[in-house]
C-alpha atoms as a PDB file:
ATOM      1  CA  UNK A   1     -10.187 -29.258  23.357  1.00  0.00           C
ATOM      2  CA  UNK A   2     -12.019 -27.603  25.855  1.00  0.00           C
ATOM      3  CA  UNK A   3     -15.470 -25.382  24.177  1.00  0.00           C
ATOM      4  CA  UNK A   4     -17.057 -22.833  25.682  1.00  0.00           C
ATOM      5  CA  UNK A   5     -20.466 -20.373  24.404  1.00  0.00           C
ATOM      6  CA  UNK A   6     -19.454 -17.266  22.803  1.00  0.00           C
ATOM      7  CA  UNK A   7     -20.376 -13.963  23.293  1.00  0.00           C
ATOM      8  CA  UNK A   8     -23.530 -12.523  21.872  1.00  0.00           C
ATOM      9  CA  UNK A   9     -21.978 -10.550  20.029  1.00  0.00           C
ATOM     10  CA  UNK A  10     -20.288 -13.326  18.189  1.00  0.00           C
ATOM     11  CA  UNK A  11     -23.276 -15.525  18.125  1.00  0.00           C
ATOM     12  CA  UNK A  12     -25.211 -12.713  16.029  1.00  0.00           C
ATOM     13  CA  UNK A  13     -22.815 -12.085  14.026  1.00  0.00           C
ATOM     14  CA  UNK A  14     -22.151 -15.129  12.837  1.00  0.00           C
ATOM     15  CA  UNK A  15     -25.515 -15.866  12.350  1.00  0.00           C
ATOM     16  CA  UNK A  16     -26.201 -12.162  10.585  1.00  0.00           C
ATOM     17  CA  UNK A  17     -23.064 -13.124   8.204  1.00  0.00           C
ATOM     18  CA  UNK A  18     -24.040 -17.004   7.647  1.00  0.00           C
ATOM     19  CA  UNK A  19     -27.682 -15.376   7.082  1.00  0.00           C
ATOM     20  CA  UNK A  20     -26.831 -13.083   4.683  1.00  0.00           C
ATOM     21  CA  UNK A  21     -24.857 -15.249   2.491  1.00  0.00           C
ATOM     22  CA  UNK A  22     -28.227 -18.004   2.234  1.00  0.00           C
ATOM     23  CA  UNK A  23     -30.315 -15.028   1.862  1.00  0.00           C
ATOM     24  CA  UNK A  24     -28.701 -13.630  -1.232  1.00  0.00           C
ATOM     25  CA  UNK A  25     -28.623 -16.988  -3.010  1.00  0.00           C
ATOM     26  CA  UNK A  26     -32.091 -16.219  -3.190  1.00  0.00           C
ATOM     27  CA  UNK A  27     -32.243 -12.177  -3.569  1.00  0.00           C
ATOM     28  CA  UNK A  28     -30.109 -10.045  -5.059  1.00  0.00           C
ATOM     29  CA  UNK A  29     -28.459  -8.256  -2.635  1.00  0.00           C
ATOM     30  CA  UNK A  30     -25.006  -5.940  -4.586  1.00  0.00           C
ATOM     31  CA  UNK A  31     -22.404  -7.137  -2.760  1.00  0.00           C
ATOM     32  CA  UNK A  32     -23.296 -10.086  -0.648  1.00  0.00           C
ATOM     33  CA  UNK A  33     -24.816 -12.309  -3.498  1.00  0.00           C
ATOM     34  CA  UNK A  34     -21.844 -12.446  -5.413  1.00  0.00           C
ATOM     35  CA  UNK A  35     -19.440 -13.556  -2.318  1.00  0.00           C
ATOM     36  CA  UNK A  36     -22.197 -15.712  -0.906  1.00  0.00           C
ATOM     37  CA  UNK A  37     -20.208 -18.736  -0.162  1.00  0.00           C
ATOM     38  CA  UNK A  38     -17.300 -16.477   1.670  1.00  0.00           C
ATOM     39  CA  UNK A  39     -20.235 -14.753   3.969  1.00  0.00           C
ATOM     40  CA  UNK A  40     -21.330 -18.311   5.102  1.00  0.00           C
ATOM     41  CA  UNK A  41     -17.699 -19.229   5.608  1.00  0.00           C
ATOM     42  CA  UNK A  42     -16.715 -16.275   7.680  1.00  0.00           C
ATOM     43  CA  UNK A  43     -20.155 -17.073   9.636  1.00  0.00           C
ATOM     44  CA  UNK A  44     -18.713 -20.480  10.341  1.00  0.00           C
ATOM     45  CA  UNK A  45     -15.166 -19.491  11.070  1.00  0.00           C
ATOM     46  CA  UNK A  46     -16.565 -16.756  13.621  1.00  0.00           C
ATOM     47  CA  UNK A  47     -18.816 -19.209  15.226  1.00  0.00           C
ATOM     48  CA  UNK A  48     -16.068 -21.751  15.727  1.00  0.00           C
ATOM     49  CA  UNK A  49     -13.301 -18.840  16.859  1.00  0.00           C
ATOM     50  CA  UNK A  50     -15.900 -18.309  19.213  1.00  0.00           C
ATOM     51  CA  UNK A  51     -16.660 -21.777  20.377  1.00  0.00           C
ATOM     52  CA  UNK A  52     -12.737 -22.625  20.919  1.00  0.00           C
ATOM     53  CA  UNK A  53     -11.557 -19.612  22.636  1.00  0.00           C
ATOM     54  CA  UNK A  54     -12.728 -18.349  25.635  1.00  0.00           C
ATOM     55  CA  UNK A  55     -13.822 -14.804  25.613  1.00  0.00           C
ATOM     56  CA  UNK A  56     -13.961 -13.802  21.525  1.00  0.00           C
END
């Protein structure tokens, strides 16, 4: 498997999502806190998509 940098795009969000779901273990935040772990999965799982295919 070949890996290549993703976009910016990708990178931030990814990190915005995976941030958000730490974030709200620690404040309240309406929606986020109570799907915490998803946000940090979804983070992860954009990150990767972004690491294995070129160009997402």
């Amino acid at each position: 498997m070949k890996l290549s940098a993703p976009k910016e795009t990708t990178f931030w969000a990814a990190t915005i999502l995976g941030g958000l779901g730490i974030i709200s273990k620690f404040v309240t935040i309406p929606v986020v806190s109570e799907n915490a772990f998803w946000f940090v999965v979804v983070g992860f799982v954009v990150l990767w998509l972004g690491n294995t295919n070129k160009g997402f």
